[in-house]
PDB file of N, CA and C in Angstrom:
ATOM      1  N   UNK A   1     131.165 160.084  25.869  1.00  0.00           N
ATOM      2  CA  UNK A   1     132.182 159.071  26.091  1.00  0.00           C
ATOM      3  C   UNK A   1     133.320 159.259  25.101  1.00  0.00           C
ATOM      4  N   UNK A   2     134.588 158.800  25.378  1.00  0.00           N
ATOM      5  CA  UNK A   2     135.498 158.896  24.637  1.00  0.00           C
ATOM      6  C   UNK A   2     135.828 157.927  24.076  1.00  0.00           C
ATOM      7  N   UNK A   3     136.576 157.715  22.998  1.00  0.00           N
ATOM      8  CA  UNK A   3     136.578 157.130  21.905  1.00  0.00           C
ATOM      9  C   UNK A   3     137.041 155.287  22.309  1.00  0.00           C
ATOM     10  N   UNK A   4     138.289 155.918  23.895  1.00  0.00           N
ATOM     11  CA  UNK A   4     139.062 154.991  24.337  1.00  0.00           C
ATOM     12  C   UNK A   4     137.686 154.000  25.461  1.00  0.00           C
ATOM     13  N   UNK A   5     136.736 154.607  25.579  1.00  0.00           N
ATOM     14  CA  UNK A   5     135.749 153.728  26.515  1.00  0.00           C
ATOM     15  C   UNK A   5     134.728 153.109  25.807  1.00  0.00           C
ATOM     16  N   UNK A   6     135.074 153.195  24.295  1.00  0.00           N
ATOM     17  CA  UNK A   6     133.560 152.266  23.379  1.00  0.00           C
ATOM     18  C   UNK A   6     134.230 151.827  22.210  1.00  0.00           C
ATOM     19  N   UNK A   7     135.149 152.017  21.972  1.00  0.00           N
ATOM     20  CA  UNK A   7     136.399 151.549  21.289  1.00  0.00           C
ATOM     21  C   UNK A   7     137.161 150.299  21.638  1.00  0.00           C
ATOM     22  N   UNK A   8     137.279 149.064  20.994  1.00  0.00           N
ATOM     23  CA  UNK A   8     137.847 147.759  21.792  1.00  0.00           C
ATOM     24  C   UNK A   8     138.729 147.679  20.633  1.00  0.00           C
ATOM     25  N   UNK A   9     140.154 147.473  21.105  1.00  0.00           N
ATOM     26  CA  UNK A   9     141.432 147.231  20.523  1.00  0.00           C
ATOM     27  C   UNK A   9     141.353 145.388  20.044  1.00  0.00           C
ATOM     28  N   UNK A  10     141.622 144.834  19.200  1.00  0.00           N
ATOM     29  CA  UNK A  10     141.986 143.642  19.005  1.00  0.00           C
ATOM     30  C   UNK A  10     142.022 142.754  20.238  1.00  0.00           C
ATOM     31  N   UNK A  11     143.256 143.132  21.029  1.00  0.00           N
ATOM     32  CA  UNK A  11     143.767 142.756  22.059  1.00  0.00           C
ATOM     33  C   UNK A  11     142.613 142.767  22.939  1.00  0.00           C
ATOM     34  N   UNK A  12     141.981 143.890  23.381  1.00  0.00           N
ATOM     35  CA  UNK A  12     140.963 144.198  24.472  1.00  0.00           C
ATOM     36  C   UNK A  12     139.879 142.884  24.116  1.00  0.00           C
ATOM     37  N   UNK A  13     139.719 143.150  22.450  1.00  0.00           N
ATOM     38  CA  UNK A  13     138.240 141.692  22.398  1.00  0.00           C
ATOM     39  C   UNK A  13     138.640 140.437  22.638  1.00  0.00           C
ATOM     40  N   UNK A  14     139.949 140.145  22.168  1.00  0.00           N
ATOM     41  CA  UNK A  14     140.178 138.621  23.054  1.00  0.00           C
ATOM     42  C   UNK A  14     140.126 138.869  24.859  1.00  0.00           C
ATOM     43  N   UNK A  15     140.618 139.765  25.366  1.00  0.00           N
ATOM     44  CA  UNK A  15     141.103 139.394  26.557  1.00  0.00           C
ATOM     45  C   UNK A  15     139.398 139.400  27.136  1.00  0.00           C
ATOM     46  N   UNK A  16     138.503 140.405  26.526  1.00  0.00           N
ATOM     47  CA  UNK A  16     136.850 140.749  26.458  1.00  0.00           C
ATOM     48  C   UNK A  16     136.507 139.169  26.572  1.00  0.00           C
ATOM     49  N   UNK A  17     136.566 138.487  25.362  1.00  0.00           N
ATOM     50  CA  UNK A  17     135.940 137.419  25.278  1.00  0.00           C
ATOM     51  C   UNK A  17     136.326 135.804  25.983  1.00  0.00           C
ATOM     52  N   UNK A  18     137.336 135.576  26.208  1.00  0.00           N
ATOM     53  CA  UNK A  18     138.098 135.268  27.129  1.00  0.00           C
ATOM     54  C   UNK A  18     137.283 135.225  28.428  1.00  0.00           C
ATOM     55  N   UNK A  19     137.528 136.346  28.801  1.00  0.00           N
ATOM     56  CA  UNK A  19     136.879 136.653  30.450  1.00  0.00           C
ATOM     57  C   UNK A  19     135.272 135.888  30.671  1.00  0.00           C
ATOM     58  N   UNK A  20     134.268 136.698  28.946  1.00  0.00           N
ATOM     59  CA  UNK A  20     133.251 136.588  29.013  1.00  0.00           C
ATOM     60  C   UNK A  20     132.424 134.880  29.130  1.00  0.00           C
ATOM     61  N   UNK A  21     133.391 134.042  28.257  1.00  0.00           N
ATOM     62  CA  UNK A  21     132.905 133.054  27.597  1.00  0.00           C
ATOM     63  C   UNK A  21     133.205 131.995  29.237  1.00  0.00           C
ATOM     64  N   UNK A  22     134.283 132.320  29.851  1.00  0.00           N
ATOM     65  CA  UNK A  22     135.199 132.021  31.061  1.00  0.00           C
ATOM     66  C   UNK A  22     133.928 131.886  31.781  1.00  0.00           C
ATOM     67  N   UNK A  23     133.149 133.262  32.251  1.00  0.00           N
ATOM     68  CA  UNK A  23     132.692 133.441  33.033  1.00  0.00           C
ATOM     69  C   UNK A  23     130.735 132.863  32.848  1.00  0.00           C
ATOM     70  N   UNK A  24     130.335 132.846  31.516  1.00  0.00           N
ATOM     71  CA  UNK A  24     129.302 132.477  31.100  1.00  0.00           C
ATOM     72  C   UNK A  24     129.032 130.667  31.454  1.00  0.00           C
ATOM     73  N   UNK A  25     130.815 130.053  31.337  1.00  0.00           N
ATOM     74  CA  UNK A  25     130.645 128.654  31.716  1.00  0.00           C
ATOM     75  C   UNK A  25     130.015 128.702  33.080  1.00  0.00           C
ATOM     76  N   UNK A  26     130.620 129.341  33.773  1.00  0.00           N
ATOM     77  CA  UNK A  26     130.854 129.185  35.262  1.00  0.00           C
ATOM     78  C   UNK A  26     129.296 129.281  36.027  1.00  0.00           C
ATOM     79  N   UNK A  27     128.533 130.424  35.027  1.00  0.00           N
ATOM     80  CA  UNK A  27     127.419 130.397  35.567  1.00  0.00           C
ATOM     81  C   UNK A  27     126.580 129.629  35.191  1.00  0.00           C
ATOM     82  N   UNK A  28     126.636 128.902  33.750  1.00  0.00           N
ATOM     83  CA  UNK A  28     126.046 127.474  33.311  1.00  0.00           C
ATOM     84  C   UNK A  28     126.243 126.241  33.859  1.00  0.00           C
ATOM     85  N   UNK A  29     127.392 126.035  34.715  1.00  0.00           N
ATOM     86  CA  UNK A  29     127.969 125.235  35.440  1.00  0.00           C
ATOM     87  C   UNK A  29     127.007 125.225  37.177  1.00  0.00           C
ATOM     88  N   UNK A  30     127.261 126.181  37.294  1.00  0.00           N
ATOM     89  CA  UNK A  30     126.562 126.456  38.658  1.00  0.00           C
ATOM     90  C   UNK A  30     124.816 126.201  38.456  1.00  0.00           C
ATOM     91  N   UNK A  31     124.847 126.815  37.291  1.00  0.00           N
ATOM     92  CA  UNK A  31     122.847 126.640  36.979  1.00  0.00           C
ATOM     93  C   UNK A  31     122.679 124.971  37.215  1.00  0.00           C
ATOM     94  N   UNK A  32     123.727 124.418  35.858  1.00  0.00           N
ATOM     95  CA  UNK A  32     123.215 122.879  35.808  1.00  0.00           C
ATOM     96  C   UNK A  32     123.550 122.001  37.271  1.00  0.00           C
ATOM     97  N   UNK A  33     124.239 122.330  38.104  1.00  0.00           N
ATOM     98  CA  UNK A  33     124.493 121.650  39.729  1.00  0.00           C
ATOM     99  C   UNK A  33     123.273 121.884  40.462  1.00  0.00           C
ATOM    100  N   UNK A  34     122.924 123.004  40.221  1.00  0.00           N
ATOM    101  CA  UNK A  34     121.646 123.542  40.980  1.00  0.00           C
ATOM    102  C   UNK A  34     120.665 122.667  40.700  1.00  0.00           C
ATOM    103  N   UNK A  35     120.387 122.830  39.502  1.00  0.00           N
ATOM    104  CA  UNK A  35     119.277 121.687  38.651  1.00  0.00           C
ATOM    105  C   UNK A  35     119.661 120.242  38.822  1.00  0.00           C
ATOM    106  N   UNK A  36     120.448 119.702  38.896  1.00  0.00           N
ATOM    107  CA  UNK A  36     120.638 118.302  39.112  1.00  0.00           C
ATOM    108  C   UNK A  36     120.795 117.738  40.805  1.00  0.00           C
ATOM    109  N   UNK A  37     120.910 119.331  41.605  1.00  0.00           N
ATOM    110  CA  UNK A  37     120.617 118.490  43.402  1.00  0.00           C
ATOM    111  C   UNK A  37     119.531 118.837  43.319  1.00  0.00           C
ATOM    112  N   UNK A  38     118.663 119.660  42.757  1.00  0.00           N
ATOM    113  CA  UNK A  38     116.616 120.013  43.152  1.00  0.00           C
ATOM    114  C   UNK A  38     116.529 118.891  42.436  1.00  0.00           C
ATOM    115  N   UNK A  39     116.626 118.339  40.896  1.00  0.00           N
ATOM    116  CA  UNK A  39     115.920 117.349  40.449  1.00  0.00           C
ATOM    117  C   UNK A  39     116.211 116.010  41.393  1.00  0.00           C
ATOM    118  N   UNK A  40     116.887 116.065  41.762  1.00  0.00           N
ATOM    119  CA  UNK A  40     116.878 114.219  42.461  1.00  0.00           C
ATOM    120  C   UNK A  40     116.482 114.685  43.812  1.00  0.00           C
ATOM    121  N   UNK A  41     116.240 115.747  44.336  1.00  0.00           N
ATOM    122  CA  UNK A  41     115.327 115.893  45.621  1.00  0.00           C
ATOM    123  C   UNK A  41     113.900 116.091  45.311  1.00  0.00           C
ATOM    124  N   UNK A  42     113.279 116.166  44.492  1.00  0.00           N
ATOM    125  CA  UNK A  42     112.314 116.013  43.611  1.00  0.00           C
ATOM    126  C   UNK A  42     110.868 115.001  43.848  1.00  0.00           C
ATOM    127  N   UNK A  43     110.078 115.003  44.805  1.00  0.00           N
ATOM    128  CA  UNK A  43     109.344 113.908  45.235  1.00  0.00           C
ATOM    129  C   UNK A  43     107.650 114.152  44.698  1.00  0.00           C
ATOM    130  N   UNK A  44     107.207 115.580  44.372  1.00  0.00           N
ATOM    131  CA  UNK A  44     106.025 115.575  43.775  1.00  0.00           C
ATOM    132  C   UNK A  44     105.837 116.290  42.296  1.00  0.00           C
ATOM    133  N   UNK A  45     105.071 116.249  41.796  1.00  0.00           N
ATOM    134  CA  UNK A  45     104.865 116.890  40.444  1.00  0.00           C
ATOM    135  C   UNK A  45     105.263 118.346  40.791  1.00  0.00           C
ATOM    136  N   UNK A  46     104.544 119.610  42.099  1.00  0.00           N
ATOM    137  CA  UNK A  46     104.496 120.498  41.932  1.00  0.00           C
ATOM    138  C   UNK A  46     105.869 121.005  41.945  1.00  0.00           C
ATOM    139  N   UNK A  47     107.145 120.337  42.887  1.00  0.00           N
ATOM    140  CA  UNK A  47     108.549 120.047  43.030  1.00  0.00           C
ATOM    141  C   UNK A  47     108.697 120.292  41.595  1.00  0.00           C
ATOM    142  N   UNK A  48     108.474 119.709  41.057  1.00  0.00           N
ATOM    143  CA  UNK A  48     109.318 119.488  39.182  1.00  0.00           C
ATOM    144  C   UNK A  48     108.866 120.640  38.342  1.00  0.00           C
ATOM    145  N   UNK A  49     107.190 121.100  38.722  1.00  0.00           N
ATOM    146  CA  UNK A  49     106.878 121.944  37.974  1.00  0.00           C
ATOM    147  C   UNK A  49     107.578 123.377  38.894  1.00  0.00           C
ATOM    148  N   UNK A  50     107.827 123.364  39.936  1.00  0.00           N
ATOM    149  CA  UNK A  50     108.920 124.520  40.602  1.00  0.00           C
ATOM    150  C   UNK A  50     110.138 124.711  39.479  1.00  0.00           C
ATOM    151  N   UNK A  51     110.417 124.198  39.472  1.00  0.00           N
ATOM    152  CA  UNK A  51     112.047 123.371  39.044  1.00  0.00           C
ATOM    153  C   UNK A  51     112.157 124.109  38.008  1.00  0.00           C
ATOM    154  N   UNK A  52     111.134 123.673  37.090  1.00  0.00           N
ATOM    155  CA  UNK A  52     111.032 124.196  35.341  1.00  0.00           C
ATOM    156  C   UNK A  52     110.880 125.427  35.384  1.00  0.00           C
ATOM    157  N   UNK A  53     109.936 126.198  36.414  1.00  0.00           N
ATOM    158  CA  UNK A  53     109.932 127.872  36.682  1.00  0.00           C
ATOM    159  C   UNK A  53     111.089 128.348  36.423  1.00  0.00           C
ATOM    160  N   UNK A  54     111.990 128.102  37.619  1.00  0.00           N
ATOM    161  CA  UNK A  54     113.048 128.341  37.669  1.00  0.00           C
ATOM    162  C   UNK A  54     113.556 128.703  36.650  1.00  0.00           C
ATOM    163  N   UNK A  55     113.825 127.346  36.621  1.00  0.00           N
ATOM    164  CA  UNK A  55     114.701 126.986  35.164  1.00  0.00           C
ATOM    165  C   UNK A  55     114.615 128.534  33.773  1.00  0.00           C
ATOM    166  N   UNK A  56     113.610 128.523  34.137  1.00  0.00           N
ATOM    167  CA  UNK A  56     112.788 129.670  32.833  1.00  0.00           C
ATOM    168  C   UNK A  56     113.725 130.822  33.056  1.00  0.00           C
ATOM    169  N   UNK A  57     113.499 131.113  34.786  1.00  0.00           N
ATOM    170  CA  UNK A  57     113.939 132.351  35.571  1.00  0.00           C
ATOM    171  C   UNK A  57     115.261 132.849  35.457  1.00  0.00           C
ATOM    172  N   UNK A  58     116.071 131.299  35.399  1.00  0.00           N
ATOM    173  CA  UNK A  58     117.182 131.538  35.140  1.00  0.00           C
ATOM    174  C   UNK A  58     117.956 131.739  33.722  1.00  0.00           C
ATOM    175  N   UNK A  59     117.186 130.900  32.702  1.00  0.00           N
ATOM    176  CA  UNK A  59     117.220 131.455  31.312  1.00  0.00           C
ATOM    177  C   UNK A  59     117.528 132.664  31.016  1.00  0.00           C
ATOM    178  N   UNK A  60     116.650 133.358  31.271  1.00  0.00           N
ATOM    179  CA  UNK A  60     116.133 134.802  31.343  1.00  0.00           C
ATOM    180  C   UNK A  60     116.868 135.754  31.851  1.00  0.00           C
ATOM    181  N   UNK A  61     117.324 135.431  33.124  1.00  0.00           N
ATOM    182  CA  UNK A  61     118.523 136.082  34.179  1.00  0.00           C
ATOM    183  C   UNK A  61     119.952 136.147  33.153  1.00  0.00           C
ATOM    184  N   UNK A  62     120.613 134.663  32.700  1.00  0.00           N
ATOM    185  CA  UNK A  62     121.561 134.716  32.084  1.00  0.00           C
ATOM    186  C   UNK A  62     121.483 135.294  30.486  1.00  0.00           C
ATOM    187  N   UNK A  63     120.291 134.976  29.855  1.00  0.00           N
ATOM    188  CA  UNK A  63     120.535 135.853  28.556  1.00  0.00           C
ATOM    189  C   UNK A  63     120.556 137.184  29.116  1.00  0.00           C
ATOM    190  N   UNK A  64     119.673 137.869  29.558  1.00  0.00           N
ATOM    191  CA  UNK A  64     120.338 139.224  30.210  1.00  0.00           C
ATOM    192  C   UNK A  64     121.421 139.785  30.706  1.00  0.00           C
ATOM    193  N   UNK A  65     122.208 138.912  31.231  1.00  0.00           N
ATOM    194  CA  UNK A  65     123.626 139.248  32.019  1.00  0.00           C
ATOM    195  C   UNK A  65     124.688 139.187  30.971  1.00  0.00           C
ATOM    196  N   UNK A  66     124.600 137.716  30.245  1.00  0.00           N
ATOM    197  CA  UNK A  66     125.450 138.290  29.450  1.00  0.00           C
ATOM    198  C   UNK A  66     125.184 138.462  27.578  1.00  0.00           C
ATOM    199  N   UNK A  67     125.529 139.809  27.717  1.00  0.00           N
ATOM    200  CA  UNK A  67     124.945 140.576  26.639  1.00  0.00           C
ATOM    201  C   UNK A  67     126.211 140.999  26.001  1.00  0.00           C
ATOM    202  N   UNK A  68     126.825 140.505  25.229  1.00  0.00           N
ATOM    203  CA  UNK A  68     127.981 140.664  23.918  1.00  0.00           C
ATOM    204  C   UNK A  68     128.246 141.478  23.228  1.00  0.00           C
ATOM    205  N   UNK A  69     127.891 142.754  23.846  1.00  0.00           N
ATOM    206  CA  UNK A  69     127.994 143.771  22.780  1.00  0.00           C
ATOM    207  C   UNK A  69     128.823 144.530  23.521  1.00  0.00           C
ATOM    208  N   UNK A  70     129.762 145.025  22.607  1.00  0.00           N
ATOM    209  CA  UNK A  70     131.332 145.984  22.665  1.00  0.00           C
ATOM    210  C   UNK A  70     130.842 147.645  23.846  1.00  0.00           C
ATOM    211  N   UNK A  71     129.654 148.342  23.485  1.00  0.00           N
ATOM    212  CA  UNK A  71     128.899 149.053  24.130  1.00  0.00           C
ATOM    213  C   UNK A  71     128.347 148.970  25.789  1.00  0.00           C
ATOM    214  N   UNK A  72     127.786 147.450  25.797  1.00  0.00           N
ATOM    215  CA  UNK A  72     127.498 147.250  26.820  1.00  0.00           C
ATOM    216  C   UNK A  72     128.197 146.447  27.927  1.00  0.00           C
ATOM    217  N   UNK A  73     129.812 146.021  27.297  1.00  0.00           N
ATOM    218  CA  UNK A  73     130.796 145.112  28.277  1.00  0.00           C
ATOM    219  C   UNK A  73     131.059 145.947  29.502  1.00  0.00           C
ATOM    220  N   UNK A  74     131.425 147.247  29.596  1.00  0.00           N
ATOM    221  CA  UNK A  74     131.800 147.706  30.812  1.00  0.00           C
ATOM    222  C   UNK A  74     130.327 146.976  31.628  1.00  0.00           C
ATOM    223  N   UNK A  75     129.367 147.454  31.186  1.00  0.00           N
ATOM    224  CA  UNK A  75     128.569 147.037  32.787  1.00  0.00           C
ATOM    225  C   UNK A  75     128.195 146.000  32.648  1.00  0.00           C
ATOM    226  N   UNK A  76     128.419 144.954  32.042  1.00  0.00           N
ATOM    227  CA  UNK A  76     128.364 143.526  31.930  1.00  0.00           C
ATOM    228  C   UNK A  76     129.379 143.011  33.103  1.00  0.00           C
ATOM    229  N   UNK A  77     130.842 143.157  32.328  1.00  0.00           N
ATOM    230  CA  UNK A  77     131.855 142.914  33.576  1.00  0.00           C
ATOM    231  C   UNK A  77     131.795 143.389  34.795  1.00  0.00           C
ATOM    232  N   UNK A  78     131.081 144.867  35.359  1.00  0.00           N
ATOM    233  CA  UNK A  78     130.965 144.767  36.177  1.00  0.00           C
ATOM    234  C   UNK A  78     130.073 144.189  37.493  1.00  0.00           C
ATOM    235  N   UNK A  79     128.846 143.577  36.490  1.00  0.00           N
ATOM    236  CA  UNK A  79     127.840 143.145  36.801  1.00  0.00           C
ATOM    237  C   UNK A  79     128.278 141.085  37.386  1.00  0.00           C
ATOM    238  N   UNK A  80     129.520 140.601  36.518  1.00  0.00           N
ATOM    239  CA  UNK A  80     129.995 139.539  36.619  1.00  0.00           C
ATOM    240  C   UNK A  80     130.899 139.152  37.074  1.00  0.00           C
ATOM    241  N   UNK A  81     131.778 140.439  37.760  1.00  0.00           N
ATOM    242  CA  UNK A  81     132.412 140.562  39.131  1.00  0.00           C
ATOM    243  C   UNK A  81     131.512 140.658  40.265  1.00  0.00           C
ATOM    244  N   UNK A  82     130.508 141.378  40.241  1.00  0.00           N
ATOM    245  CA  UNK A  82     129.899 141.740  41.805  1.00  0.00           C
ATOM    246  C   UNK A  82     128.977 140.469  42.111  1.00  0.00           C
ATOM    247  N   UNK A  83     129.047 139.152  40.620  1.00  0.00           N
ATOM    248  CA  UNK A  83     127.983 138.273  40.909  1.00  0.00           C
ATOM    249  C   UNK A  83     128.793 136.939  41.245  1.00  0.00           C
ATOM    250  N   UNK A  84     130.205 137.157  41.435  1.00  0.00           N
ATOM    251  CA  UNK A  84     131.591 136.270  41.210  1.00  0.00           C
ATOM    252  C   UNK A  84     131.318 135.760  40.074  1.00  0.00           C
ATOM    253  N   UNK A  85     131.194 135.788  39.180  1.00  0.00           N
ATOM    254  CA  UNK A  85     131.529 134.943  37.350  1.00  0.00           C
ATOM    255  C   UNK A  85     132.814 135.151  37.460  1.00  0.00           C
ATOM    256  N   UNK A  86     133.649 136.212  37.399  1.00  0.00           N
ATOM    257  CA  UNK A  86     135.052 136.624  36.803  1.00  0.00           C
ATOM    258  C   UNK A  86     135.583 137.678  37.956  1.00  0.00           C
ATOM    259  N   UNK A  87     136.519 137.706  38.024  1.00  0.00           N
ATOM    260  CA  UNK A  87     137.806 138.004  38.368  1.00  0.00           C
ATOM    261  C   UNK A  87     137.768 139.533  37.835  1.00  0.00           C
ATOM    262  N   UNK A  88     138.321 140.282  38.781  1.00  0.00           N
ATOM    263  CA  UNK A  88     139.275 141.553  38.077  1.00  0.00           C
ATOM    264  C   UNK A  88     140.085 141.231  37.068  1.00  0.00           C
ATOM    265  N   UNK A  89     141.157 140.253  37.626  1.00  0.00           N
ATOM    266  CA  UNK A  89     142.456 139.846  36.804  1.00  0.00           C
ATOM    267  C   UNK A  89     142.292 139.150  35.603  1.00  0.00           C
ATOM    268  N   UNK A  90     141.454 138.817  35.122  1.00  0.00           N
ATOM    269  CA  UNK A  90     141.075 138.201  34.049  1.00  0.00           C
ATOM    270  C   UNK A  90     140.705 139.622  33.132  1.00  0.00           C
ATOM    271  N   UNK A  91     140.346 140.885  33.187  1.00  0.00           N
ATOM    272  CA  UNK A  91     140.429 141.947  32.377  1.00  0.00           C
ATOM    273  C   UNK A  91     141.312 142.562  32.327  1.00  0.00           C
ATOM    274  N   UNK A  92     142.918 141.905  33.067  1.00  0.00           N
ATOM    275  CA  UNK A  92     143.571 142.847  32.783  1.00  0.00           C
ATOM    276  C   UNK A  92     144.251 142.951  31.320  1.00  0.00           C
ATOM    277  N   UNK A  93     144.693 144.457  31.374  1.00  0.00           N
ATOM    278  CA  UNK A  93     145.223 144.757  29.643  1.00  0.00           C
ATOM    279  C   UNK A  93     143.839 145.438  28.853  1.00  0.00           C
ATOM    280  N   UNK A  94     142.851 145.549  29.790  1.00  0.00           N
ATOM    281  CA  UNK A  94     142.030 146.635  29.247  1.00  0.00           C
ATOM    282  C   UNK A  94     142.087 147.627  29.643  1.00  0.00           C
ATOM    283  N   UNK A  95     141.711 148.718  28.956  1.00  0.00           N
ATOM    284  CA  UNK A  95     142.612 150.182  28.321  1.00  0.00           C
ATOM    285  C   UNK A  95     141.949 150.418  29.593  1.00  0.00           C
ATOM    286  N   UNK A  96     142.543 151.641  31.054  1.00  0.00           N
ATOM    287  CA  UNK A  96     142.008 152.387  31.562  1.00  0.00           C
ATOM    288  C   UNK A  96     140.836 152.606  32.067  1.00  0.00           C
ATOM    289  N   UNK A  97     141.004 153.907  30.387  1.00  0.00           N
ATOM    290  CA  UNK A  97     138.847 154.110  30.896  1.00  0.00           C
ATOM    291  C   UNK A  97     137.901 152.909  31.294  1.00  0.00           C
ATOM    292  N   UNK A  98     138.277 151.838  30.576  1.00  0.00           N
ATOM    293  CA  UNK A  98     137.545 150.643  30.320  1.00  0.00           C
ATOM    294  C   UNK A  98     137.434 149.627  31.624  1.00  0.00           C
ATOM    295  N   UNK A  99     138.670 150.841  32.458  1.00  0.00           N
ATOM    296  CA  UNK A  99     138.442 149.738  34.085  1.00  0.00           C
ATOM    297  C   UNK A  99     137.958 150.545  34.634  1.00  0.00           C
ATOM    298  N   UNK A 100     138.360 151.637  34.706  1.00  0.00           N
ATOM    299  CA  UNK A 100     138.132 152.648  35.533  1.00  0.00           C
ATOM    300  C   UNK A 100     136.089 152.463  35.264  1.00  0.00           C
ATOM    301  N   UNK A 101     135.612 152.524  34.308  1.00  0.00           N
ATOM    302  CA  UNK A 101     133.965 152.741  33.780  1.00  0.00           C
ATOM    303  C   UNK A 101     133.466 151.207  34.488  1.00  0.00           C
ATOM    304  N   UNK A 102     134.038 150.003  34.438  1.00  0.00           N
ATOM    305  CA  UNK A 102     133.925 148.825  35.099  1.00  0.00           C
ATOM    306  C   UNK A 102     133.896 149.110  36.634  1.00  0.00           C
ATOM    307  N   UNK A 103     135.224 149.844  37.546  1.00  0.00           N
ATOM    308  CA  UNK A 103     135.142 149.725  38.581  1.00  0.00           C
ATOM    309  C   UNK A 103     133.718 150.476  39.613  1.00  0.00           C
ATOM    310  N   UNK A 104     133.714 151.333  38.608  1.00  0.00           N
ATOM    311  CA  UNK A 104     132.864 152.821  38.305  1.00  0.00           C
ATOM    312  C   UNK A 104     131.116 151.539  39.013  1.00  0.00           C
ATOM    313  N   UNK A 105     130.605 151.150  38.297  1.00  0.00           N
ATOM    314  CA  UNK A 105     129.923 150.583  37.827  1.00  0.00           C
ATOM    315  C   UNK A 105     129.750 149.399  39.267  1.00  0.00           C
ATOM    316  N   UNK A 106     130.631 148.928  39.210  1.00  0.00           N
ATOM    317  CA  UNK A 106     131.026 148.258  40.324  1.00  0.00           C
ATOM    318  C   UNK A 106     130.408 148.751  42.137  1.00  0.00           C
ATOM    319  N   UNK A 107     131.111 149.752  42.027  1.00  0.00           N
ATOM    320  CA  UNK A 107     130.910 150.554  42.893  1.00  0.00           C
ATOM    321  C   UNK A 107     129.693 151.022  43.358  1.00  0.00           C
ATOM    322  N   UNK A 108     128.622 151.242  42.288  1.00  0.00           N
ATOM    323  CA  UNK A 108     127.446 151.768  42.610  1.00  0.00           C
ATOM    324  C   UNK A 108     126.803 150.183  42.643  1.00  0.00           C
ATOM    325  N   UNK A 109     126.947 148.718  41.997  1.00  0.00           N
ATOM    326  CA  UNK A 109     126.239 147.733  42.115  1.00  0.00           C
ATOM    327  C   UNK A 109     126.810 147.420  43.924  1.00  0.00           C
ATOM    328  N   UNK A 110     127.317 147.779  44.608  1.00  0.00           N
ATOM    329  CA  UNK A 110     128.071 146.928  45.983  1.00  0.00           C
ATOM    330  C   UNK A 110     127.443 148.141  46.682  1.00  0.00           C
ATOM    331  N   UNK A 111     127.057 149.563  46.205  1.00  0.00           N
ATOM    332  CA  UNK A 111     126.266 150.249  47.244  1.00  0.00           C
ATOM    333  C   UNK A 111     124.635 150.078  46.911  1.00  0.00           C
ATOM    334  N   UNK A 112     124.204 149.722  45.811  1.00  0.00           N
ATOM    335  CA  UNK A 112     122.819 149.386  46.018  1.00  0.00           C
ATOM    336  C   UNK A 112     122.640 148.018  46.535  1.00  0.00           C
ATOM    337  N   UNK A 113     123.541 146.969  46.313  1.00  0.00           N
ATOM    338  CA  UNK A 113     123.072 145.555  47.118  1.00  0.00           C
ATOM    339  C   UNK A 113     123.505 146.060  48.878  1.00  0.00           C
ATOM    340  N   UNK A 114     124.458 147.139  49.171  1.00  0.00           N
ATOM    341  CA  UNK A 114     124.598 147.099  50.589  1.00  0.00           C
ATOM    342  C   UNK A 114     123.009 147.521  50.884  1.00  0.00           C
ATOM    343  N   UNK A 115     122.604 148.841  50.471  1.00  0.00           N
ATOM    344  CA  UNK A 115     121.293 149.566  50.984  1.00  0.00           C
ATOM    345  C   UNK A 115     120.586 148.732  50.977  1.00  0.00           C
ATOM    346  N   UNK A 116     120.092 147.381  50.039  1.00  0.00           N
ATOM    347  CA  UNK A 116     119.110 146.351  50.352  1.00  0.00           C
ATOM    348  C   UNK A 116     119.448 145.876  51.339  1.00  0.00           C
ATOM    349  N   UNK A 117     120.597 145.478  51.658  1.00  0.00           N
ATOM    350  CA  UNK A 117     120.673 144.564  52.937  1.00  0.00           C
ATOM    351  C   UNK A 117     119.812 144.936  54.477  1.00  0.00           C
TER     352      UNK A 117
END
């Protein structure tokens, strides 16, 4: 890799973190809606003890996704575009390689979810 694709300019980590923190609400937002229409549809214990699974599942899902490290943002972002968290346009002003390795990335996540389909 070159220096310009693991290398984050000042500029690049705000517009980085920005996007990231943007997009981390969005999926905490969506988790807690989720959790608050299952909990009030909620009529037996095993319902609630579902719920909390989840809940775990999704813990787990989001500390994984988003992972803060300068190394691993290209396939983070691209992982939080193909899941709608964020926007293209919200990275723009990152260097090139750094879209180009995102779109890159991109590309192969939209042909392995097609082949599942």
């Amino acid at each position: 890799m070159k220096s310009s694709d693991t290398e984050w300019s000042t500029a690049e980590k705000k517009i980085a973190r920005r996007a990231f923190d943007a997009a981390l609400e969005k999926a905490l937002a969506a988790a807690i809606a989720d959790f608050k229409a299952r909990a009030a549809a909620v009529s037996t214990p095993l319902e609630m003890w579902a719920i909390g699974d989840d809940l775990h599942r999704q813990r787990r899902e989001i500390d994984r996704m988003f992972d803060y490290r300068y190394s691993q943002l290209t396939w983070v972002f691209a992982e939080l575009i193909h899941k709608g968290f964020v926007g293209e346009a919200a990275l723009a002003g990152l260097a090139e390689p750094k879209r180009a390795g995102i779109h890159h990335m991109l590309s192969f996540l939209r042909r392995r979810d097609g082949a599942a389909e």
